[in-house]
N, C-alpha and C. Protein backbone atom coordinates (compact mmCIF):
# COMPACT_ATOMS: atom_id res chain seq x y z
N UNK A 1 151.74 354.12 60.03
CA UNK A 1 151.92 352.82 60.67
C UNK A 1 150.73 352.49 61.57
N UNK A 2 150.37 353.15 61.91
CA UNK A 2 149.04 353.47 62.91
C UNK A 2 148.02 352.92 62.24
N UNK A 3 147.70 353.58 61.18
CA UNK A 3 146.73 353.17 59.85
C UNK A 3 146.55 351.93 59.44
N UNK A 4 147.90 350.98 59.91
CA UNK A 4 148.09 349.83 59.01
C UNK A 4 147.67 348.94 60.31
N UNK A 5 148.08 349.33 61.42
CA UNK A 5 147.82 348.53 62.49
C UNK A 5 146.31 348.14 62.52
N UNK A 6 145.39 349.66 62.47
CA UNK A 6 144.25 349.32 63.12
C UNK A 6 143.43 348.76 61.60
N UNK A 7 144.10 348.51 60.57
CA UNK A 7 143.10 348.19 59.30
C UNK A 7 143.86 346.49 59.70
N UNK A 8 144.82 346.16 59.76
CA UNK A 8 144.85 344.68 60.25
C UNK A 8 144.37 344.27 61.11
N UNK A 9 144.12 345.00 62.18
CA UNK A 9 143.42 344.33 63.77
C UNK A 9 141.77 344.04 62.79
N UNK A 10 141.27 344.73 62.28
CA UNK A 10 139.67 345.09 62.31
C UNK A 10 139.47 343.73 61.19
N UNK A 11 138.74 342.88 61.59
CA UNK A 11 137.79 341.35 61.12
C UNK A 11 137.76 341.83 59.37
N UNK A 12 138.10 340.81 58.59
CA UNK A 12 137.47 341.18 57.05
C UNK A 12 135.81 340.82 57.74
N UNK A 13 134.98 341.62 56.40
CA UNK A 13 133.82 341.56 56.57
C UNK A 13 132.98 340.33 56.07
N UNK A 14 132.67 339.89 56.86
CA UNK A 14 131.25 338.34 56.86
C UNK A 14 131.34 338.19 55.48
N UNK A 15 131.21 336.93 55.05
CA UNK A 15 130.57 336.88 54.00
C UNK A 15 129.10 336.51 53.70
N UNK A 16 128.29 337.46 52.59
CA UNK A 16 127.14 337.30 52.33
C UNK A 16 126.52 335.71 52.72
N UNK A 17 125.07 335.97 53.84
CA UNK A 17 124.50 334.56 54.01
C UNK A 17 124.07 334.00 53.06
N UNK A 18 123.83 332.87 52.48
CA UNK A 18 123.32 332.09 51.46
C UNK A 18 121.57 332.15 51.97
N UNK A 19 121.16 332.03 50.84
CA UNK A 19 119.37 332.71 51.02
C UNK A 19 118.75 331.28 51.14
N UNK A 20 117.50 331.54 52.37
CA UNK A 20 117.16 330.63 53.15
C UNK A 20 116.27 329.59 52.09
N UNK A 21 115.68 329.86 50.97
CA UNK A 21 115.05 329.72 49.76
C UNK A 21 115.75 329.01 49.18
N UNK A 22 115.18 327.68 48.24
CA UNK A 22 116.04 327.25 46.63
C UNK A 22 114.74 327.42 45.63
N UNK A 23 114.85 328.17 45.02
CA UNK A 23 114.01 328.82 43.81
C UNK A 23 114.02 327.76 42.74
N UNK A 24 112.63 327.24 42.46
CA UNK A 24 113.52 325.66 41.33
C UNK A 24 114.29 325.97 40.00
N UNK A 25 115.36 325.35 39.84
CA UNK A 25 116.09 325.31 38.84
C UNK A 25 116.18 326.05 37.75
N UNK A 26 116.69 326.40 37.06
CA UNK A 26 116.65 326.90 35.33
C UNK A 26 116.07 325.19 34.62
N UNK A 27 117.12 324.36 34.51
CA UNK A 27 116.97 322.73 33.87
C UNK A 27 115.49 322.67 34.51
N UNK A 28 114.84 322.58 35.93
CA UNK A 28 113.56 322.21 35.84
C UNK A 28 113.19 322.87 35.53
N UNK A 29 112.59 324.15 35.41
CA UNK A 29 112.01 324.71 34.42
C UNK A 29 111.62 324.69 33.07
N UNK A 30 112.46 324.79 32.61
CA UNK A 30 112.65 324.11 30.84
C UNK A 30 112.62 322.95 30.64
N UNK A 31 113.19 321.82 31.60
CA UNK A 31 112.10 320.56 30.80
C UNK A 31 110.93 320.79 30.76
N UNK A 32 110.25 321.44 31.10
CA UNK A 32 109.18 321.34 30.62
C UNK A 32 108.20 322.66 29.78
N UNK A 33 107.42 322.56 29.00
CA UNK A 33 106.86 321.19 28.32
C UNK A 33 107.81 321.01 27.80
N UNK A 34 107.74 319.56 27.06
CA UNK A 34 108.44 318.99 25.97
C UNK A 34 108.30 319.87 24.26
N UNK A 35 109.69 319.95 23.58
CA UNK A 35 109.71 320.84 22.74
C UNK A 35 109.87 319.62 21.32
N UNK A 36 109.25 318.37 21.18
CA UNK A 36 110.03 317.48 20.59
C UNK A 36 109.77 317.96 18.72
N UNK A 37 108.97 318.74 18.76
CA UNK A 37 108.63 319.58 17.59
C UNK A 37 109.45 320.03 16.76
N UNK A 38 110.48 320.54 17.94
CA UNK A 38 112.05 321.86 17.41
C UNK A 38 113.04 320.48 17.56
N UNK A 39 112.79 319.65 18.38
CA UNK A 39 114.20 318.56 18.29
C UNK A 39 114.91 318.93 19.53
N UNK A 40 114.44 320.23 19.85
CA UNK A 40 115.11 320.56 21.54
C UNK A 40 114.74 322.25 21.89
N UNK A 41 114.88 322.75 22.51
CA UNK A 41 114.37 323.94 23.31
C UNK A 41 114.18 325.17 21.88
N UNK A 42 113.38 325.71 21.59
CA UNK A 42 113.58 326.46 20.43
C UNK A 42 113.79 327.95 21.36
N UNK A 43 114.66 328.46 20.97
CA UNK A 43 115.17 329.97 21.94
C UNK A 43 116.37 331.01 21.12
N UNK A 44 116.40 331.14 19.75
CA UNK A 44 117.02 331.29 18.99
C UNK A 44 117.74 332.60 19.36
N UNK A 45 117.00 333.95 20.65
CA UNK A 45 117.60 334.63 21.19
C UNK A 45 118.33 334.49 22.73
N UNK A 46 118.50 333.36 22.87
CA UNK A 46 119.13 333.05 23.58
C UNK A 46 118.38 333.34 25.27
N UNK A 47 117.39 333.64 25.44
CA UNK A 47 116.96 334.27 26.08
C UNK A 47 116.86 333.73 27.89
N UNK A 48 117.07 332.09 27.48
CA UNK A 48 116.85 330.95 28.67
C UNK A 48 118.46 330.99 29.25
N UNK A 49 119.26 331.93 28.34
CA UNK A 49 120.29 331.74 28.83
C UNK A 49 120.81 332.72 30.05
N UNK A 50 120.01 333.88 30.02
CA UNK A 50 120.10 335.32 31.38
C UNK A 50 119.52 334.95 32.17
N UNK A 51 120.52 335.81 33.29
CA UNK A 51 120.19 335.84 34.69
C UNK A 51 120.16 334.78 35.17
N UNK A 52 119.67 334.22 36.57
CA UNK A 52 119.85 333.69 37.44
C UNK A 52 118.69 332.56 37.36
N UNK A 53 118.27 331.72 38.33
CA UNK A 53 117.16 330.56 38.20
C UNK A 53 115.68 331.22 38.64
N UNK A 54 116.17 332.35 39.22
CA UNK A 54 114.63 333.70 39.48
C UNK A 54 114.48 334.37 38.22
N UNK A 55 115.57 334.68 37.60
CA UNK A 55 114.88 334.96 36.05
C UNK A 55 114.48 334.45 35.24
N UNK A 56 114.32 332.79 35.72
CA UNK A 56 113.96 331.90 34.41
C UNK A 56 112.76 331.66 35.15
N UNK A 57 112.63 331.60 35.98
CA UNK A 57 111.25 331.36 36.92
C UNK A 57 110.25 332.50 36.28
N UNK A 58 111.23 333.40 36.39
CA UNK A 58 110.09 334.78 36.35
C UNK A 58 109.17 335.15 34.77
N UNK A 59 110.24 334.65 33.74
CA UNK A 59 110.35 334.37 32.91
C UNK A 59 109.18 333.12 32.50
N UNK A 60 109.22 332.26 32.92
CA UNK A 60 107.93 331.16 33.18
C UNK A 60 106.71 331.66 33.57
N UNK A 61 106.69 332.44 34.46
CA UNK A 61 105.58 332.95 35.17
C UNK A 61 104.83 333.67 34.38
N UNK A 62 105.70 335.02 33.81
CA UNK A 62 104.88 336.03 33.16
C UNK A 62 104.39 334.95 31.59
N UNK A 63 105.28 334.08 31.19
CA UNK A 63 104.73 333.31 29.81
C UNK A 63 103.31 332.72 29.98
N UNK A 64 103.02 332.28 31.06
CA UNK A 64 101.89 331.39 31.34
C UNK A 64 101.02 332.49 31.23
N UNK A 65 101.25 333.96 32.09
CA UNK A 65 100.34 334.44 31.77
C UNK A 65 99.72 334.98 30.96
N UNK A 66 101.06 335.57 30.31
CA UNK A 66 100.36 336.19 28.68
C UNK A 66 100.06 335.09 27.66
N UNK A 67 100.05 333.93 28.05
CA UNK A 67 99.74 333.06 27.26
C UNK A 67 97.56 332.58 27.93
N UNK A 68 97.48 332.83 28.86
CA UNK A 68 96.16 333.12 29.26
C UNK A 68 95.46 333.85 29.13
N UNK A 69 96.05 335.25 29.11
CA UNK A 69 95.48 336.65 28.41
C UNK A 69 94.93 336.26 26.76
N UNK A 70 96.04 335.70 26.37
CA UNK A 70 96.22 335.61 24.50
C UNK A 70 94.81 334.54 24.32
N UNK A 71 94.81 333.73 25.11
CA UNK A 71 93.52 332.73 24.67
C UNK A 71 92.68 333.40 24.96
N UNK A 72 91.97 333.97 26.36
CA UNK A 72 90.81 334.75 26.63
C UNK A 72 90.71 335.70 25.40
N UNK A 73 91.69 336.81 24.90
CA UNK A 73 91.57 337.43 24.03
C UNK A 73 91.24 336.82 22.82
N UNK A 74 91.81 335.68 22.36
CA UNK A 74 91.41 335.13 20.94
C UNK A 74 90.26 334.97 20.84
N UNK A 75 89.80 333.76 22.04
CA UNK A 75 88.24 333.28 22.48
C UNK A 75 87.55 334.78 22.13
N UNK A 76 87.61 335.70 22.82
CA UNK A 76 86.76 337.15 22.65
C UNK A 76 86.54 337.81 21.20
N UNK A 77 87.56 337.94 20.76
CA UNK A 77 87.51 337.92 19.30
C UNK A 77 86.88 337.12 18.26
N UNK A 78 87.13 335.82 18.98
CA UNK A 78 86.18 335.21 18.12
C UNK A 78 84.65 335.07 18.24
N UNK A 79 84.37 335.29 19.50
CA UNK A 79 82.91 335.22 19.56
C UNK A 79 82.24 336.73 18.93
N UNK A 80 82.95 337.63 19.32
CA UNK A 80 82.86 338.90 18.28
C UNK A 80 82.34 338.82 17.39
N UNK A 81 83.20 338.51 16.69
CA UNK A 81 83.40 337.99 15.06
C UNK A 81 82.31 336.87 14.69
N UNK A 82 82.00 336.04 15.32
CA UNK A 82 80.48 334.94 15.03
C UNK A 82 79.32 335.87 15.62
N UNK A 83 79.45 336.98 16.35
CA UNK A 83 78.08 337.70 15.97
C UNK A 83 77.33 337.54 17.02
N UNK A 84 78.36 336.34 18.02
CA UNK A 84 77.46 336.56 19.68
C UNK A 84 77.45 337.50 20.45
N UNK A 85 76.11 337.87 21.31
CA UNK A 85 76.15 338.99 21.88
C UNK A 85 75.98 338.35 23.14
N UNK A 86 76.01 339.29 24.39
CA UNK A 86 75.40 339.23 25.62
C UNK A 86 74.36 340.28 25.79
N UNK A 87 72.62 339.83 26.01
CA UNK A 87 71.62 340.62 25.79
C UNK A 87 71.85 341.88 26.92
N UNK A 88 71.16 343.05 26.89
CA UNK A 88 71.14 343.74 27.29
C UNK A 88 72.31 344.93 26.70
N UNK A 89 72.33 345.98 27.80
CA UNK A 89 73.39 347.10 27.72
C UNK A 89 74.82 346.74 27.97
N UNK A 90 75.61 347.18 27.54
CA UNK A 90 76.90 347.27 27.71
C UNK A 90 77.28 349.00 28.90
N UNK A 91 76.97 349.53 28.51
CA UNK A 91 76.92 350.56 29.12
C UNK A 91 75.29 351.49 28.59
N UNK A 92 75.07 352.52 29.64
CA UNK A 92 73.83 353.69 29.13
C UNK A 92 74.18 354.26 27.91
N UNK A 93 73.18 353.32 26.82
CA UNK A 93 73.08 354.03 25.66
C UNK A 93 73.67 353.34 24.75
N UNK A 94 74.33 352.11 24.86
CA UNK A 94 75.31 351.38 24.08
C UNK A 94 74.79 349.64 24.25
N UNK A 95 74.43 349.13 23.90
CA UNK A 95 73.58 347.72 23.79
C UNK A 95 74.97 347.05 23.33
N UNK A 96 74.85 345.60 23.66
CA UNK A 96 75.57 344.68 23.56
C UNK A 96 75.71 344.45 21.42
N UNK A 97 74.31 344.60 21.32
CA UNK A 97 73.76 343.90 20.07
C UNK A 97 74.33 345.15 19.18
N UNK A 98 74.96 346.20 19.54
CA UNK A 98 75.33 346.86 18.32
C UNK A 98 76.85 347.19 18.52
N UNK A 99 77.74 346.63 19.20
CA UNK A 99 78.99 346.13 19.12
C UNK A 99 79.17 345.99 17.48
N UNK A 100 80.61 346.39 17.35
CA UNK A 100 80.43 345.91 15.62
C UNK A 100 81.50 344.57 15.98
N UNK A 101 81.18 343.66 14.57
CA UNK A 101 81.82 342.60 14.93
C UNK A 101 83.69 342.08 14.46
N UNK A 102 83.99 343.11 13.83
CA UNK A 102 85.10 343.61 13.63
C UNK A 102 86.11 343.80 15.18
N UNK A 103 87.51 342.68 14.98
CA UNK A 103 87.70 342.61 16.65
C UNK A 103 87.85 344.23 17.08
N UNK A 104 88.81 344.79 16.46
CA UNK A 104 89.75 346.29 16.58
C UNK A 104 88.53 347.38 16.81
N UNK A 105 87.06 347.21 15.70
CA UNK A 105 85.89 348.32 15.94
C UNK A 105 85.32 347.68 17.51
N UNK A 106 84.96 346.68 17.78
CA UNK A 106 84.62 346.15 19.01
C UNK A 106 85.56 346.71 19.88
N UNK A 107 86.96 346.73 19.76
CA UNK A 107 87.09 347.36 21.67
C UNK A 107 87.33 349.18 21.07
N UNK A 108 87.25 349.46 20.04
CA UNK A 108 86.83 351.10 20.05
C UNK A 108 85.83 351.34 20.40
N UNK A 109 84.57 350.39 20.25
CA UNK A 109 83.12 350.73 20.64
C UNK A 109 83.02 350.94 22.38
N UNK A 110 83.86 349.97 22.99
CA UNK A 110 84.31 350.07 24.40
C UNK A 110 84.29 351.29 25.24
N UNK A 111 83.17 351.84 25.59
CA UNK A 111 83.73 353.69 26.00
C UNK A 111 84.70 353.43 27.34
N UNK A 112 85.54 354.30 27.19
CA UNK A 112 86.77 354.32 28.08
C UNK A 112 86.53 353.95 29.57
N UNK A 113 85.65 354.44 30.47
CA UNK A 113 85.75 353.99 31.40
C UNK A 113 85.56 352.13 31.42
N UNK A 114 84.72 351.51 30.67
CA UNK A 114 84.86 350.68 30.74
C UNK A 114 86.26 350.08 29.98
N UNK A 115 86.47 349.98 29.58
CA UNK A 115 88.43 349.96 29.22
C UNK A 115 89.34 349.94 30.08
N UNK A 116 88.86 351.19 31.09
CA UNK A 116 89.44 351.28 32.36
C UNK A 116 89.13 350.27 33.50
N UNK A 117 88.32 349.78 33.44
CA UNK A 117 87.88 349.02 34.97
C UNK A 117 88.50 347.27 34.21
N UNK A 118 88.39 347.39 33.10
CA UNK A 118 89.21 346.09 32.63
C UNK A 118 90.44 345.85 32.92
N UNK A 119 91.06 346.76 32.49
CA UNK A 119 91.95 347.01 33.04
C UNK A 119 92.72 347.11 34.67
N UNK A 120 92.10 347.42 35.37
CA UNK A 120 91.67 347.57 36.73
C UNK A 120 91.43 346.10 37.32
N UNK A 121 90.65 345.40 36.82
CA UNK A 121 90.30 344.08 37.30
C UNK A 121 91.62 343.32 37.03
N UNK A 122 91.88 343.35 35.85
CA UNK A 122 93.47 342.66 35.42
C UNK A 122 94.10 342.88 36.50
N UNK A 123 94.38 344.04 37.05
CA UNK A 123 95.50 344.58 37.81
C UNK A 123 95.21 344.10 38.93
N UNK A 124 93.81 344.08 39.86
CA UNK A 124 93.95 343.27 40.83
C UNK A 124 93.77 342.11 41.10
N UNK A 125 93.68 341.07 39.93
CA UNK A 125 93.98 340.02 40.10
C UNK A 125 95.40 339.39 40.04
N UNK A 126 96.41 340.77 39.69
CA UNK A 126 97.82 340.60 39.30
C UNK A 126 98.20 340.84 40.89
N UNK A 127 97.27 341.85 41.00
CA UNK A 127 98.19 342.08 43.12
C UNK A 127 98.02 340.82 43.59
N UNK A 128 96.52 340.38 43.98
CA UNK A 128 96.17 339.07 44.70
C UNK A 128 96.54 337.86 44.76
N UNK A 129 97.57 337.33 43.12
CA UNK A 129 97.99 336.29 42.48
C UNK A 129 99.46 336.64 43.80
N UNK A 130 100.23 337.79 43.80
CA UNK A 130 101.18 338.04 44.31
C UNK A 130 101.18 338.09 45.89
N UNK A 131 99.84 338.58 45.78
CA UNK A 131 99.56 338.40 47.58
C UNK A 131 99.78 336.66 48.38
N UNK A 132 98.33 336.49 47.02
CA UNK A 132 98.65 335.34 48.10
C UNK A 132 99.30 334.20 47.86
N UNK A 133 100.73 334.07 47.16
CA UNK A 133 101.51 333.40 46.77
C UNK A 133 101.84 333.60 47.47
N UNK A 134 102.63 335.01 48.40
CA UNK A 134 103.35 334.94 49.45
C UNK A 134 102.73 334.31 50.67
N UNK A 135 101.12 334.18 50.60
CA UNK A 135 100.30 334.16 52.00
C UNK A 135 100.39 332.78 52.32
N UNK A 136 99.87 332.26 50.88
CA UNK A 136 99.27 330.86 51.02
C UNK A 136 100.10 329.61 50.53
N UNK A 137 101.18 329.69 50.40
CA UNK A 137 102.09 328.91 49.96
C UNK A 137 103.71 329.66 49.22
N UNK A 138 104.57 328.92 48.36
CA UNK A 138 105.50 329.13 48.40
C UNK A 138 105.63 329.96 46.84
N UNK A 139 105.76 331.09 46.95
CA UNK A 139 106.75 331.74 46.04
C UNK A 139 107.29 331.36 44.89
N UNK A 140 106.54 331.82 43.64
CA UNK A 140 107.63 331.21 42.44
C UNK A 140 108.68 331.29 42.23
N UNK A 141 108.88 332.67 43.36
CA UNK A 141 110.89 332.93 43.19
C UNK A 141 111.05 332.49 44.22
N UNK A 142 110.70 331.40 44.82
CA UNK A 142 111.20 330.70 46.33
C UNK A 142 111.07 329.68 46.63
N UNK A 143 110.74 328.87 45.23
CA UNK A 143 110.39 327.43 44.92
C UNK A 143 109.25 326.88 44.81
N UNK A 144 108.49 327.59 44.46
CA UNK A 144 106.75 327.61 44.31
C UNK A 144 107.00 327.11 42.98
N UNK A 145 105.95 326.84 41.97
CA UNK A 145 105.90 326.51 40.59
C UNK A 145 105.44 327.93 39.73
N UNK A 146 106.30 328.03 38.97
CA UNK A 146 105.81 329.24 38.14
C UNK A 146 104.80 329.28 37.12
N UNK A 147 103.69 330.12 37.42
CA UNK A 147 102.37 330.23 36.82
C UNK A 147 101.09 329.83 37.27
N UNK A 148 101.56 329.34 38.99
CA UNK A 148 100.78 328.63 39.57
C UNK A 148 99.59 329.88 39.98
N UNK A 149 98.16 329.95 39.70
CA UNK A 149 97.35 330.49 40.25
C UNK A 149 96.75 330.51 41.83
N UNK A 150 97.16 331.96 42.68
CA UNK A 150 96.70 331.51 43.49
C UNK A 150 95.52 332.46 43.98
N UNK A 151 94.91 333.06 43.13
CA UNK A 151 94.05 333.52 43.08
C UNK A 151 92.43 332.70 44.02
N UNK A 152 91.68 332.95 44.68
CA UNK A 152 91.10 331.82 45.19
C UNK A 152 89.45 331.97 44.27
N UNK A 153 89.29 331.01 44.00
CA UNK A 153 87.56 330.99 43.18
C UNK A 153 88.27 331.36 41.35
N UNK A 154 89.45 331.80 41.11
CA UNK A 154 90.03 332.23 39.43
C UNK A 154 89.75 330.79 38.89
N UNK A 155 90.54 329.68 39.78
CA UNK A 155 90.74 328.71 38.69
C UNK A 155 90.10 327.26 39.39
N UNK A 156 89.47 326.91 38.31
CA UNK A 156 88.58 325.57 39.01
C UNK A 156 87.95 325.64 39.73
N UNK A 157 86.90 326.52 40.31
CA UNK A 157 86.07 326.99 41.03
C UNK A 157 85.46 325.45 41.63
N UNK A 158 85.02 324.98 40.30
CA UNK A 158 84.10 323.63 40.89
C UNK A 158 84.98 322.85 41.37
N UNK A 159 86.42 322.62 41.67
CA UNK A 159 87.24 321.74 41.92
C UNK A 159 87.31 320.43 41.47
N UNK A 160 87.16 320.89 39.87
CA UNK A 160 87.44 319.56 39.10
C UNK A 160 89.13 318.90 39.24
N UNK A 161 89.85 319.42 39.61
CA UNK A 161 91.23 319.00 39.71
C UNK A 161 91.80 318.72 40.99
N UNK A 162 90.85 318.96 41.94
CA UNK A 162 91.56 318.53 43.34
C UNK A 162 91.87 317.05 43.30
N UNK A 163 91.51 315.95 42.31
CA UNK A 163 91.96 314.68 43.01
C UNK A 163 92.56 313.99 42.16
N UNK A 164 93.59 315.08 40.84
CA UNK A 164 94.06 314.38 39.95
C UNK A 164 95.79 314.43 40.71
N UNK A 165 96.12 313.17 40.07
CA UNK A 165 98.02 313.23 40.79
C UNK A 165 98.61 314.31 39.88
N UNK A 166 99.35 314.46 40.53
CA UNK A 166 100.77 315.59 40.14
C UNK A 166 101.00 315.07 39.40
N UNK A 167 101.31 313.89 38.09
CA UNK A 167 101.46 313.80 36.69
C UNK A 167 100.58 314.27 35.51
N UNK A 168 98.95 313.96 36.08
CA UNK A 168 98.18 314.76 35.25
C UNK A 168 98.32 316.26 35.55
N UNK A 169 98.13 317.12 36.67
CA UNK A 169 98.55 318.18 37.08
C UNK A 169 99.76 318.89 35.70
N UNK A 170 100.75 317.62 35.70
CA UNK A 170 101.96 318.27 35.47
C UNK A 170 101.54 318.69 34.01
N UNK A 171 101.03 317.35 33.70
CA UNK A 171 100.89 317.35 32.05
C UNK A 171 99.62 318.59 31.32
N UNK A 172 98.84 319.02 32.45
CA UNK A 172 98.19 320.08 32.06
C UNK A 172 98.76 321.28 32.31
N UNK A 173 99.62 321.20 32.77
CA UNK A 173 100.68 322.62 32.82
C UNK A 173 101.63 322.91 31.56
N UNK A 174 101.79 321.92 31.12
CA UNK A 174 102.20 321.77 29.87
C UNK A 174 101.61 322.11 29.00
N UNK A 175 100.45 321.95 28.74
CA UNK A 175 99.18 322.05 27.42
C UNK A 175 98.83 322.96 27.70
N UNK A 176 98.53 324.14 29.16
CA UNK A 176 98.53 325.17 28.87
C UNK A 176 99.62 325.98 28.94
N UNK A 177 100.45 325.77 28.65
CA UNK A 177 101.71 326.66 28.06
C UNK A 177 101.45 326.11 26.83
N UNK A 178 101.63 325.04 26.06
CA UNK A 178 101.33 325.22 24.67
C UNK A 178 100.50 326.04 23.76
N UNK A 179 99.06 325.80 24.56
CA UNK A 179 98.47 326.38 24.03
C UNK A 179 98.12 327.78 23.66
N UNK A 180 98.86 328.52 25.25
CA UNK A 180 99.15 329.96 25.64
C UNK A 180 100.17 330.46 24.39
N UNK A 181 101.22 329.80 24.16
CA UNK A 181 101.77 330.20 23.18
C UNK A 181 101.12 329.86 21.74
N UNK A 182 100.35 329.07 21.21
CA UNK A 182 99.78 328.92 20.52
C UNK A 182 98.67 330.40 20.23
N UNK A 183 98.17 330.60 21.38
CA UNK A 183 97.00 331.58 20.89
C UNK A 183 97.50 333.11 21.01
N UNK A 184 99.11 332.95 21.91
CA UNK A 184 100.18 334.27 21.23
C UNK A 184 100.13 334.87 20.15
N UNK A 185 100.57 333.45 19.32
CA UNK A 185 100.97 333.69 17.92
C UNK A 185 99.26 333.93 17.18
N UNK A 186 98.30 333.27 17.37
CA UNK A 186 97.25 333.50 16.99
C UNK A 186 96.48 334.62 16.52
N UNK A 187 96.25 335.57 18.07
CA UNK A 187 96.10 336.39 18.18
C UNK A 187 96.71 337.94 18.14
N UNK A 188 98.02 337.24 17.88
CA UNK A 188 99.09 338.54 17.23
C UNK A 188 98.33 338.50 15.77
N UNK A 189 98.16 337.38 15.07
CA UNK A 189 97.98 337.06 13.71
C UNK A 189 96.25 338.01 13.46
N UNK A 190 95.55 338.01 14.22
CA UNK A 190 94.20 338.67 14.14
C UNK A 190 94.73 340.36 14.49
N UNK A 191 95.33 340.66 14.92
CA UNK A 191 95.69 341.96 15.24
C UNK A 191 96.17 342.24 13.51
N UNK A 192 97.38 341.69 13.81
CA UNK A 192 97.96 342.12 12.23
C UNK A 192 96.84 342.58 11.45
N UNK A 193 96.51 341.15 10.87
CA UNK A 193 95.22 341.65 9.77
C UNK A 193 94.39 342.32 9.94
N UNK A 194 93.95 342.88 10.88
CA UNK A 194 92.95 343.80 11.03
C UNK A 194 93.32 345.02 11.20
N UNK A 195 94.94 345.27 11.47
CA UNK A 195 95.65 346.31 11.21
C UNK A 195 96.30 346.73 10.23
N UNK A 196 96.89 345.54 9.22
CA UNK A 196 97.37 345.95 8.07
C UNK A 196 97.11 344.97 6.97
N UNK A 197 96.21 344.82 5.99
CA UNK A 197 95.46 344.76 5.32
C UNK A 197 96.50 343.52 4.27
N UNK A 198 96.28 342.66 4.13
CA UNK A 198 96.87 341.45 3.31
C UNK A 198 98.37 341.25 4.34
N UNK A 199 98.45 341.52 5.14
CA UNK A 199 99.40 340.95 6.24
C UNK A 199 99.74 339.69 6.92
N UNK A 200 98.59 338.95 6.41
CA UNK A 200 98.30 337.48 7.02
C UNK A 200 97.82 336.89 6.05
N UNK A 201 98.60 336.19 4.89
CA UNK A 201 98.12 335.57 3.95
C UNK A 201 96.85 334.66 4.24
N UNK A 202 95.44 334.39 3.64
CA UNK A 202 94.97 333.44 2.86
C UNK A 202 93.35 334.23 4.58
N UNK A 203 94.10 334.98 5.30
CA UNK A 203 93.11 335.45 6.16
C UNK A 203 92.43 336.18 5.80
N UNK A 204 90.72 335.39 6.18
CA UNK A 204 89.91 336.77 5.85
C UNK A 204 89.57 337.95 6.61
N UNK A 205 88.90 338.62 6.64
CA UNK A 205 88.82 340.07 7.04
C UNK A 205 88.14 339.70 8.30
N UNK A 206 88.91 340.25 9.62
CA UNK A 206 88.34 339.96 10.59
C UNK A 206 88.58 341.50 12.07
């Protein structure tokens, strides 16, 4: 009886505060870009449908980027492949000009440490993007825009975009997500073939 007394006297416990943050939407998110291609959102694994409006954010975020990776990479491949060099050494003992032009023999020619510091650079431009999202403005999981670079001197150095409105803004956020996914699929498509041999119909040997 004792037991029952002092578990009724004692307060139920608070309920959880609501977070000081509104993270934008799942719906804003996915309008955009426009999908008028598919007739409406193409997502056949359902994937826009998990988690919370931070997972669709997050979800946005990392797309933009591997969709920036995928173009730099295609772009690289292709200049490969046309046979452009950058004069000089690549490393002691290894010249630019004898890169083979084959994408897959080109980053084997790569000696590892340099592989490594590529790698390396990726990575701290992945901290800094995170740094100073928190530093210098708002958070993609805290209502910031997802994929927004905040890297300082990465993007538009010359500040060709400081004096366009937030509709052109918007609409180039769009085109590069298109295109990011565009050079996804692209550059998956150059891997293939150069990995497995008539894998990519009507492609030549690259």
């Amino acid at each position: 009886a004792e037991f029952k007394e002092k578990a009724a006297a004692e307060p139920d416990p608070a309920a959880p505060a609501e977070p000081a943050y509104t993270c934008m939407s799942r719906d804003a998110i996915l309008a955009s870009p426009n999908t008028i291609e598919f007739g409406s959102k193409w997502d056949p694994l359902g994937l826009s449908d998990l988690g919370s409006d931070e997972t669709i954010a997050w979800f946005r975020h990392s797309e933009v980027k591997h969709g920036r990776i995928a173009m730099a990479a295609f772009v690289g491949w292709w200049v490969v492949g046309a046979g452009l060099r950058l004069p000089g050494d690549l490393t002691e003992g290894v010249s630019f000009s004898s890169i083979p032009s084959h994408g897959l023999d080109a980053w084997e020619a790569v000696p590892g440490w340099g592989k490594a510091q590529m790698l390396l650079f990726a990575g701290l431009i992945e901290f800094h993007d995170e740094l100073f999202f928190s530093r210098r403005g708002e958070h993609y999981l805290r209502g910031g825009t997802p994929g927004k670079n905040m890297v300082p001197g990465l993007y538009d150095p010359l500040g060709l975009h400081k004096n366009k409105s937030e509709e052109q803004l918007a609409r180039g956020r769009d085109a590069e997500i298109k295109n990011g996914r565009l050079a996804m699929i692209g550059f998956a498509g150059l891997w293939s073939a150069a990995s497995i041999e008539g894998s990519v119909p009507f492609q030549p040997p690259c």
